[in-house]
N, C-alpha and C. Protein backbone atom coordinates (compact mmCIF):
# COMPACT_ATOMS: atom_id res chain seq x y z
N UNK A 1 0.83 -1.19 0.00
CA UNK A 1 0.00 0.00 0.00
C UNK A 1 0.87 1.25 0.00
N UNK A 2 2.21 1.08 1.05
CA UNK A 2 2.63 2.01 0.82
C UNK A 2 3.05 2.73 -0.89
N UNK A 3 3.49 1.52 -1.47
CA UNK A 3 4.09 2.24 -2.68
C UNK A 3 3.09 2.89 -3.40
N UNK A 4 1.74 2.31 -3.20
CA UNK A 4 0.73 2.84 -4.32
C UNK A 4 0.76 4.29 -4.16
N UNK A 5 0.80 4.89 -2.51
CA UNK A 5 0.29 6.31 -2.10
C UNK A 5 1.74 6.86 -2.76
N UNK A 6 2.88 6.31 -2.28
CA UNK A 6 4.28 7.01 -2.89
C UNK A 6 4.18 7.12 -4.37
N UNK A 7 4.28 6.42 -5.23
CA UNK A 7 4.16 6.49 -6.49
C UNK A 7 3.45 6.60 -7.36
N UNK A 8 2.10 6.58 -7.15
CA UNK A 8 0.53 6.64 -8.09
C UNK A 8 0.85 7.32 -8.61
N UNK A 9 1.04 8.54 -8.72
CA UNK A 9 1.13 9.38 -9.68
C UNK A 9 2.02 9.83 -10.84
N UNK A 10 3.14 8.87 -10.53
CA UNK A 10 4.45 8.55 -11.28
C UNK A 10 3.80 7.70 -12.53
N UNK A 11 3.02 6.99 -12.80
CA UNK A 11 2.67 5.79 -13.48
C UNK A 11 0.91 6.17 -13.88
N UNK A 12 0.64 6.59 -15.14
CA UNK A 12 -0.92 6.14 -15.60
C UNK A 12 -1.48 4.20 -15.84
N UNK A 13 -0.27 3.54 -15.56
CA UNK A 13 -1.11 2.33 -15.85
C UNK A 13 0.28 1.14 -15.04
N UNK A 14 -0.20 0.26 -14.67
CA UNK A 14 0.33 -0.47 -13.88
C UNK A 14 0.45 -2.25 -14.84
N UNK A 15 1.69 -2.77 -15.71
CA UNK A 15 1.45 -4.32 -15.90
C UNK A 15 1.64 -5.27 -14.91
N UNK A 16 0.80 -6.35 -15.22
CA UNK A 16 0.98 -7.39 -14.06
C UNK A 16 1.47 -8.81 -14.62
N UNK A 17 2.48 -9.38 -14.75
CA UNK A 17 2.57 -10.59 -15.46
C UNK A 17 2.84 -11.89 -15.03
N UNK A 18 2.09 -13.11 -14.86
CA UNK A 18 2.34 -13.64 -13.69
C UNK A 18 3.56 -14.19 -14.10
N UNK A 19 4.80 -14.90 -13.31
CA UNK A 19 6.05 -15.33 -13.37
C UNK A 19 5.95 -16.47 -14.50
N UNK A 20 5.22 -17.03 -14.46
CA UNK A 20 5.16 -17.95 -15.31
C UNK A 20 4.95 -18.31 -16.45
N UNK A 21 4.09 -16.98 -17.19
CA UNK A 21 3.89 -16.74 -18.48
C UNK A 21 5.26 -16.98 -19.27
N UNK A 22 4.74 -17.10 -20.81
CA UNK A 22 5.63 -17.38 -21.62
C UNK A 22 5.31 -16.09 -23.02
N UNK A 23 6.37 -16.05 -23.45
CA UNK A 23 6.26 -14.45 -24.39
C UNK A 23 7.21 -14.50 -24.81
N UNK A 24 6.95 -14.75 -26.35
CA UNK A 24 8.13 -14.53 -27.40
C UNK A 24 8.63 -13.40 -27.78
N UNK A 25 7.48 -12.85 -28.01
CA UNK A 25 7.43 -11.29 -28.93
C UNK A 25 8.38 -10.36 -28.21
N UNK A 26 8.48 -8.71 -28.86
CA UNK A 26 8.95 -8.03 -28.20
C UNK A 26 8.04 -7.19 -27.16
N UNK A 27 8.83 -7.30 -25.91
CA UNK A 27 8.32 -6.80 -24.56
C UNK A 27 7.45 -5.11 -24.70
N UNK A 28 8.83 -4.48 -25.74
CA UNK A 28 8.57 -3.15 -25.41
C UNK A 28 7.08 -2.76 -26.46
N UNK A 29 6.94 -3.61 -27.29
CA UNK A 29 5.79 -3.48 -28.86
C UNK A 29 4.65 -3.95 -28.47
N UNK A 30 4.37 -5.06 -27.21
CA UNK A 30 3.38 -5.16 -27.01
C UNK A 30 2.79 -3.83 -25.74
N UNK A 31 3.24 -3.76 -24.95
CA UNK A 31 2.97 -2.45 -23.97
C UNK A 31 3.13 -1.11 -24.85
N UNK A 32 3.86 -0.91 -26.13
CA UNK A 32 3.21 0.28 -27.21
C UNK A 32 2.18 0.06 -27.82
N UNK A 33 1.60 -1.17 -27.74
CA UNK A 33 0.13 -1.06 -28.60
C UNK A 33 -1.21 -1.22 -27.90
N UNK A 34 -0.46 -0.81 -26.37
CA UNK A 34 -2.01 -0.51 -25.81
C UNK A 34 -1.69 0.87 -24.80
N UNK A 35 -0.73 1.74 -26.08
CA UNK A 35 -0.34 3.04 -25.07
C UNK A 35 -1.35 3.90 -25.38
N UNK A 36 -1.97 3.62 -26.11
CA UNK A 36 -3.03 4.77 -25.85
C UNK A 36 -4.79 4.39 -25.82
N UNK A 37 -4.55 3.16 -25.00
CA UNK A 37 -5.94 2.65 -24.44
C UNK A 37 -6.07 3.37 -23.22
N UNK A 38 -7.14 3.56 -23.44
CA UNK A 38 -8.38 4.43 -22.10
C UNK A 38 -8.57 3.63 -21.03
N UNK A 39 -8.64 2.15 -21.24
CA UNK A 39 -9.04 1.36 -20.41
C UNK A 39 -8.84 0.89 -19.12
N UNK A 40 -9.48 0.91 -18.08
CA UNK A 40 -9.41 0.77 -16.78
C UNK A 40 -8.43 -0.79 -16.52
N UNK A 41 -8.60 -1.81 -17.07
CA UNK A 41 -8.10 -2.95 -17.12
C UNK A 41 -8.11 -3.65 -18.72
N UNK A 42 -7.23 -4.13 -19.03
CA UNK A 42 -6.70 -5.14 -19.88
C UNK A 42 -6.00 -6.36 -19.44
N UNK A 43 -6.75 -7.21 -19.74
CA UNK A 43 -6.76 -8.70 -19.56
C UNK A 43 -6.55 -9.70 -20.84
N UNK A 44 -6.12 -10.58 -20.15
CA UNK A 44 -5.53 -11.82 -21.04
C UNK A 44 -7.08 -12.51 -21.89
N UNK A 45 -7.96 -12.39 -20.54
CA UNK A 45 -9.32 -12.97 -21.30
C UNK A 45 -10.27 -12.10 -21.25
N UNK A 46 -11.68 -12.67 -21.22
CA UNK A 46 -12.90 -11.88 -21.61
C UNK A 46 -13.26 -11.60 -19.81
N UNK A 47 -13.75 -10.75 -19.43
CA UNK A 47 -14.51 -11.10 -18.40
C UNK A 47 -16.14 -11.32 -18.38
N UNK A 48 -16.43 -12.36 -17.82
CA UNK A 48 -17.21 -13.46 -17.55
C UNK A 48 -18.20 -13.71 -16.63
N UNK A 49 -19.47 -13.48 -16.43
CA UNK A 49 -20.45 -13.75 -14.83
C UNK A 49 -19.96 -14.85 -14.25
N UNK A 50 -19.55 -14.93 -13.17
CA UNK A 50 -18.84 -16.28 -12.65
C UNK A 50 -19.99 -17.02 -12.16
N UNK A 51 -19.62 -18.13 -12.20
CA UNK A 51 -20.81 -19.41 -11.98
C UNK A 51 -20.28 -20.13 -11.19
N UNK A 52 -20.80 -20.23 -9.66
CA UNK A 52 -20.63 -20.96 -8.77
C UNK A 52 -20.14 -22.40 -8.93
N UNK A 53 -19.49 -22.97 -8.52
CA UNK A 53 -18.74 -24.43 -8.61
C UNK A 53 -20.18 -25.48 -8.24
N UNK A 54 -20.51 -26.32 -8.78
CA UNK A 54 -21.41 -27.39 -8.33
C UNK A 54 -21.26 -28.04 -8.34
N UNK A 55 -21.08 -29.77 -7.43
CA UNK A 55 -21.22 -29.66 -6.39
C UNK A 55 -19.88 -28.96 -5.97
N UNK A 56 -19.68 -28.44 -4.62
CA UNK A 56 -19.05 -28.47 -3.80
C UNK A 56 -17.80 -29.37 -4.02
N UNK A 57 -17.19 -29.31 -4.46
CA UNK A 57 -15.89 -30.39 -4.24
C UNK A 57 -14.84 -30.34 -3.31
N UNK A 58 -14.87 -31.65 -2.57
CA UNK A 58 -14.04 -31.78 -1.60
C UNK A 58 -12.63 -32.80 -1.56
N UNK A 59 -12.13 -32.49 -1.12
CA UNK A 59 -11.16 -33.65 -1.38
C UNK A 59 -11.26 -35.40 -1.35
N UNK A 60 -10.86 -35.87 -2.35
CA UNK A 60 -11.79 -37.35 -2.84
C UNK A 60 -13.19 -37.28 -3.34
N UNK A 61 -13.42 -36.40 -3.63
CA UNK A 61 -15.09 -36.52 -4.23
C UNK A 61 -15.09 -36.98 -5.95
N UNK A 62 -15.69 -38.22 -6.18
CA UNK A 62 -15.72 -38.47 -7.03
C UNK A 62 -16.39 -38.05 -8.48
N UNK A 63 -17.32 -37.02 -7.64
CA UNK A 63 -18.11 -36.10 -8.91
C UNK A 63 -17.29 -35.05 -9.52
N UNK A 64 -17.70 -35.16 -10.70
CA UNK A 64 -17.49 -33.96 -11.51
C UNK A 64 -17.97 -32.58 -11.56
N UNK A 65 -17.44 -31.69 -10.86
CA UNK A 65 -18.08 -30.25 -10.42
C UNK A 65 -17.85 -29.35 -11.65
N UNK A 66 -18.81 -28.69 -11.75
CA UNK A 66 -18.81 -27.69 -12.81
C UNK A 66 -18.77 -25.88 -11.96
N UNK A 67 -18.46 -25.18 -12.85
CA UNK A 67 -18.21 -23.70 -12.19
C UNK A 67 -17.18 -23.24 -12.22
N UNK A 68 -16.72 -22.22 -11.55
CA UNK A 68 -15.85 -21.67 -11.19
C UNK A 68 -15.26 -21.98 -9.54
N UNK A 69 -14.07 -22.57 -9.66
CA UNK A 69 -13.23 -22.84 -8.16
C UNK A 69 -13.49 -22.33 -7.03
N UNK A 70 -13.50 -20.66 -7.46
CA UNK A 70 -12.85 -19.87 -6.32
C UNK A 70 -14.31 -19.11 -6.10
N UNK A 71 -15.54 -19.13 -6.67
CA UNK A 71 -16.57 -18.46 -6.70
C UNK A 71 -16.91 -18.35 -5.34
N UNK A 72 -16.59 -18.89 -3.97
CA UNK A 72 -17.13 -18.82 -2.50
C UNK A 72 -16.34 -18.24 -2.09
N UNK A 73 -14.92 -17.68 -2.53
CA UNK A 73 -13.91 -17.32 -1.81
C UNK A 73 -14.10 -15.67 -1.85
N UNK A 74 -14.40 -15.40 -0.65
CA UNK A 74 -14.94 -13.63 -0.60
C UNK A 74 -15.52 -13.22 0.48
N UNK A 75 -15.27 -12.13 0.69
CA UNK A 75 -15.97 -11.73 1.74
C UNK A 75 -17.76 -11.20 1.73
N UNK A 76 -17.94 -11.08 2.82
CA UNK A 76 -19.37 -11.09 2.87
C UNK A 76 -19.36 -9.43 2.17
N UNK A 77 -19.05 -8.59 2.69
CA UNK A 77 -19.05 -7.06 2.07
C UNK A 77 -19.10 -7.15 0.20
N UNK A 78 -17.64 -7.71 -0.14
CA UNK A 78 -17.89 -8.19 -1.69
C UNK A 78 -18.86 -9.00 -2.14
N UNK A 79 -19.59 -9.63 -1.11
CA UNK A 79 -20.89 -9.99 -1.83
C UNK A 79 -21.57 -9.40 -2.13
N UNK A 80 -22.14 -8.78 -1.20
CA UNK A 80 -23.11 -7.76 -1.21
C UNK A 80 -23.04 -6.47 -2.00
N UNK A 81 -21.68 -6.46 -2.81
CA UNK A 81 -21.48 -5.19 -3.32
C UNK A 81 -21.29 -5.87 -4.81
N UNK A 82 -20.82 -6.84 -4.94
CA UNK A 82 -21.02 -7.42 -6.62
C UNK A 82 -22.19 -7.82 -6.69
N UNK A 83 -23.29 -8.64 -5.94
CA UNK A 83 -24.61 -9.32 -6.00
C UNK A 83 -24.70 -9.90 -7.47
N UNK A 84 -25.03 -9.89 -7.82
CA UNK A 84 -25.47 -10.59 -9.45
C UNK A 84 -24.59 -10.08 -10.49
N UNK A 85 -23.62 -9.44 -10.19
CA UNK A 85 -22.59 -8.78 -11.50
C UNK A 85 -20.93 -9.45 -10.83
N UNK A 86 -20.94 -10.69 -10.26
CA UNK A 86 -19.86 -10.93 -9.83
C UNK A 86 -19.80 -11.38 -10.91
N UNK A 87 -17.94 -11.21 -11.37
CA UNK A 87 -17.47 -11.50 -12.40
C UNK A 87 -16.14 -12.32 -12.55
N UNK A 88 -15.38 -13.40 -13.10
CA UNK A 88 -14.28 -13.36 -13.41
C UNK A 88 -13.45 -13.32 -14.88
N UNK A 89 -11.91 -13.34 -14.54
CA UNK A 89 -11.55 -13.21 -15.94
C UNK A 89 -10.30 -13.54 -15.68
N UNK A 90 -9.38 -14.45 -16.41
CA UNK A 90 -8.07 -14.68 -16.46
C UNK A 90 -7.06 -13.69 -16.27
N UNK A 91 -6.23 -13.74 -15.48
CA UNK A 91 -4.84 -12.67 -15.39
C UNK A 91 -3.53 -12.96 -15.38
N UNK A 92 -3.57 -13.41 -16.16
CA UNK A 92 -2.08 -14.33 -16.83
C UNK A 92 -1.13 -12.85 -17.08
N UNK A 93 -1.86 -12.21 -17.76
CA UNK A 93 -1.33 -10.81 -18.09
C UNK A 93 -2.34 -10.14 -18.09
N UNK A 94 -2.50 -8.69 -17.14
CA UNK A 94 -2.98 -7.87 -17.25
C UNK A 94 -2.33 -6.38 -17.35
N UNK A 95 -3.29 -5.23 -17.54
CA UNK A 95 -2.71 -4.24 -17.08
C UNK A 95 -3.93 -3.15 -16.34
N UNK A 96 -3.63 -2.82 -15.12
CA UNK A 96 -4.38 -1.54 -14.05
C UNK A 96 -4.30 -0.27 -14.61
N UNK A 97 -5.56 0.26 -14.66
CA UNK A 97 -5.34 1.75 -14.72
C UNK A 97 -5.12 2.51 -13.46
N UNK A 98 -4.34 3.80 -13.11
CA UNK A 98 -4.29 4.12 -11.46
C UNK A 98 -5.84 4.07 -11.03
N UNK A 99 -6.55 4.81 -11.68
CA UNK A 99 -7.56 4.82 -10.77
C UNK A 99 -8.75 3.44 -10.66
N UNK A 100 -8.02 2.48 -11.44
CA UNK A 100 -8.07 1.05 -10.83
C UNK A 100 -7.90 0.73 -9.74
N UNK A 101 -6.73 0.73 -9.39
CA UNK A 101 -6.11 0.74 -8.69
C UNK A 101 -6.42 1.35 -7.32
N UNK A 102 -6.63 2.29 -7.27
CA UNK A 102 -7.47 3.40 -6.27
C UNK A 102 -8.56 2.69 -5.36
N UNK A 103 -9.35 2.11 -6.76
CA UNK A 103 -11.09 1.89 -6.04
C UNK A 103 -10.82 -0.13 -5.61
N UNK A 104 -9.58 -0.69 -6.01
CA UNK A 104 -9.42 -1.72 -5.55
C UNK A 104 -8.91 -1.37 -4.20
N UNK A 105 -8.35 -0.80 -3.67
CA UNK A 105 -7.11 -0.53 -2.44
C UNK A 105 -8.62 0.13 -1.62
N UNK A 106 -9.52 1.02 -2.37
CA UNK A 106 -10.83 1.16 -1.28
C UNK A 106 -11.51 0.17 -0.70
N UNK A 107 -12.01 -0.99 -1.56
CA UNK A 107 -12.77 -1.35 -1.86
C UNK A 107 -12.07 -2.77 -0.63
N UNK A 108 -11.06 -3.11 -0.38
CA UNK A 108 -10.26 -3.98 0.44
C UNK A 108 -10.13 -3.40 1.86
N UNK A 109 -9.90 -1.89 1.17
CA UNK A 109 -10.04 -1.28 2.57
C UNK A 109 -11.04 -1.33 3.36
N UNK A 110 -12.23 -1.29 2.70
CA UNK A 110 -13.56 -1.22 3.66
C UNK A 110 -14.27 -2.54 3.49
N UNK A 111 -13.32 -3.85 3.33
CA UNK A 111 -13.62 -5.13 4.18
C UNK A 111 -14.13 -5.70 2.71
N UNK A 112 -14.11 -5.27 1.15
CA UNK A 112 -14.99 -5.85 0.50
C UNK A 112 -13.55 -6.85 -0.52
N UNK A 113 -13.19 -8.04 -0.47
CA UNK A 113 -12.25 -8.45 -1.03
C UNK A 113 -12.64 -9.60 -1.73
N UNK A 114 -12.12 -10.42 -2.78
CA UNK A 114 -12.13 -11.95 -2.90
C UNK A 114 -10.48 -12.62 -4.29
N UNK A 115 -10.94 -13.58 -4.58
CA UNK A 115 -10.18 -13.96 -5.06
C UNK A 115 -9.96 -13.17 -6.08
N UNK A 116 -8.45 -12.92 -6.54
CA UNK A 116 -7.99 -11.58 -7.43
C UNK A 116 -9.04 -12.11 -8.76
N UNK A 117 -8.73 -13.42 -10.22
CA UNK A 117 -10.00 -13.32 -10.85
C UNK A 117 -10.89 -12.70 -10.67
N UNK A 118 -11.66 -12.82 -9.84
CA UNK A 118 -13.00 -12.04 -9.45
C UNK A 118 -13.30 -10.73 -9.07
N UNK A 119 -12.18 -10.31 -7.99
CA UNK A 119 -12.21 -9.16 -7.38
C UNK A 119 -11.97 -7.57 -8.08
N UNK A 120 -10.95 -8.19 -9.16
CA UNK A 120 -10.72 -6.73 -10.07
C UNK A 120 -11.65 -6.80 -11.50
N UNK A 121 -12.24 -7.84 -12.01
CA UNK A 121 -13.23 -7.29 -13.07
C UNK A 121 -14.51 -7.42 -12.02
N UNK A 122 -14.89 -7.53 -10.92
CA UNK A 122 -15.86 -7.36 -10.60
C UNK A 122 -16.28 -5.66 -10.01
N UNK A 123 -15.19 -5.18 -9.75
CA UNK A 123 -15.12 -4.19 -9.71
C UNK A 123 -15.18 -3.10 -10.48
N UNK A 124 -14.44 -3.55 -12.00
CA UNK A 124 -14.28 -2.67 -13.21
C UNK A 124 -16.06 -2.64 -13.09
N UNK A 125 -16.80 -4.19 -13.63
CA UNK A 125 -18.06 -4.36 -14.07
C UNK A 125 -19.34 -3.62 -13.17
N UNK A 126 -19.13 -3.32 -11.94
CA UNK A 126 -19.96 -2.36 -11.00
C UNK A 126 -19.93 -1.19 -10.94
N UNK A 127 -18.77 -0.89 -11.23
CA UNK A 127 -18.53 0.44 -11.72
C UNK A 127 -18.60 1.36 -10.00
N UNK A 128 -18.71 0.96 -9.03
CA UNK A 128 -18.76 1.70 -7.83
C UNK A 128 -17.66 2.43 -7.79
């Protein structure tokens, strides 16, 4: 947190890449061809209404669960504040806009959090 308040304003957009990705191309050509996107977030995938995991899967369960994994993982506040527009979306590679950034660091702040998938396009998608 500290760095965000130190530096926000140094930076209009923040990349995130997880360690493990793989990327041939050139580094500097792909981050020039989204230098002059508006966009609050850019993502690897689409974002998506997330669909609860069914059944329940537990360890050794022999059924086949359909959904999304992490769809229970959240706090009660982020429930109540995504309600029917909870969303996820892959982040293999993304990129934050600051004031992304901003309303995520609020939005944790005042108790409303969940699994990152979910938590930052659910946020873009509410628009709060």
């Amino acid at each position: 947190r500290r760095s965000l308040e130190d530096r926000a304003k140094d930076y209009d957009f923040t990349w995130v890449l997880e360690d493990d990705v793989g990327y041939s191309g050139s580094l500097p050509e792909l981050l020039f061809a989204y230098a002059n996107d508006p966009s609050d977030l850019i993502s690897a995938g689409n974002i998506e209404i997330a669909k609860p995991r069914f059944p329940i899967a537990t360890y050794g369960c022999s059924h086949r669960a359909s959904g999304w994994y992490w769809y229970h993982t959240a706090t009660q506040e982020f429930e109540r504040r995504a309600d029917y527009q909870k969303s996820c979306s892959a982040e293999f590679v993304q990129r934050f806009s600051q004031a992304l950034l901003q309303e995520l660091d609020r939005w944790s702040t005042e108790g409303a959090s969940a699994w990152s998938e979910s938590m930052t396009p659910t946020v873009c998608v509410t628009g709060q």
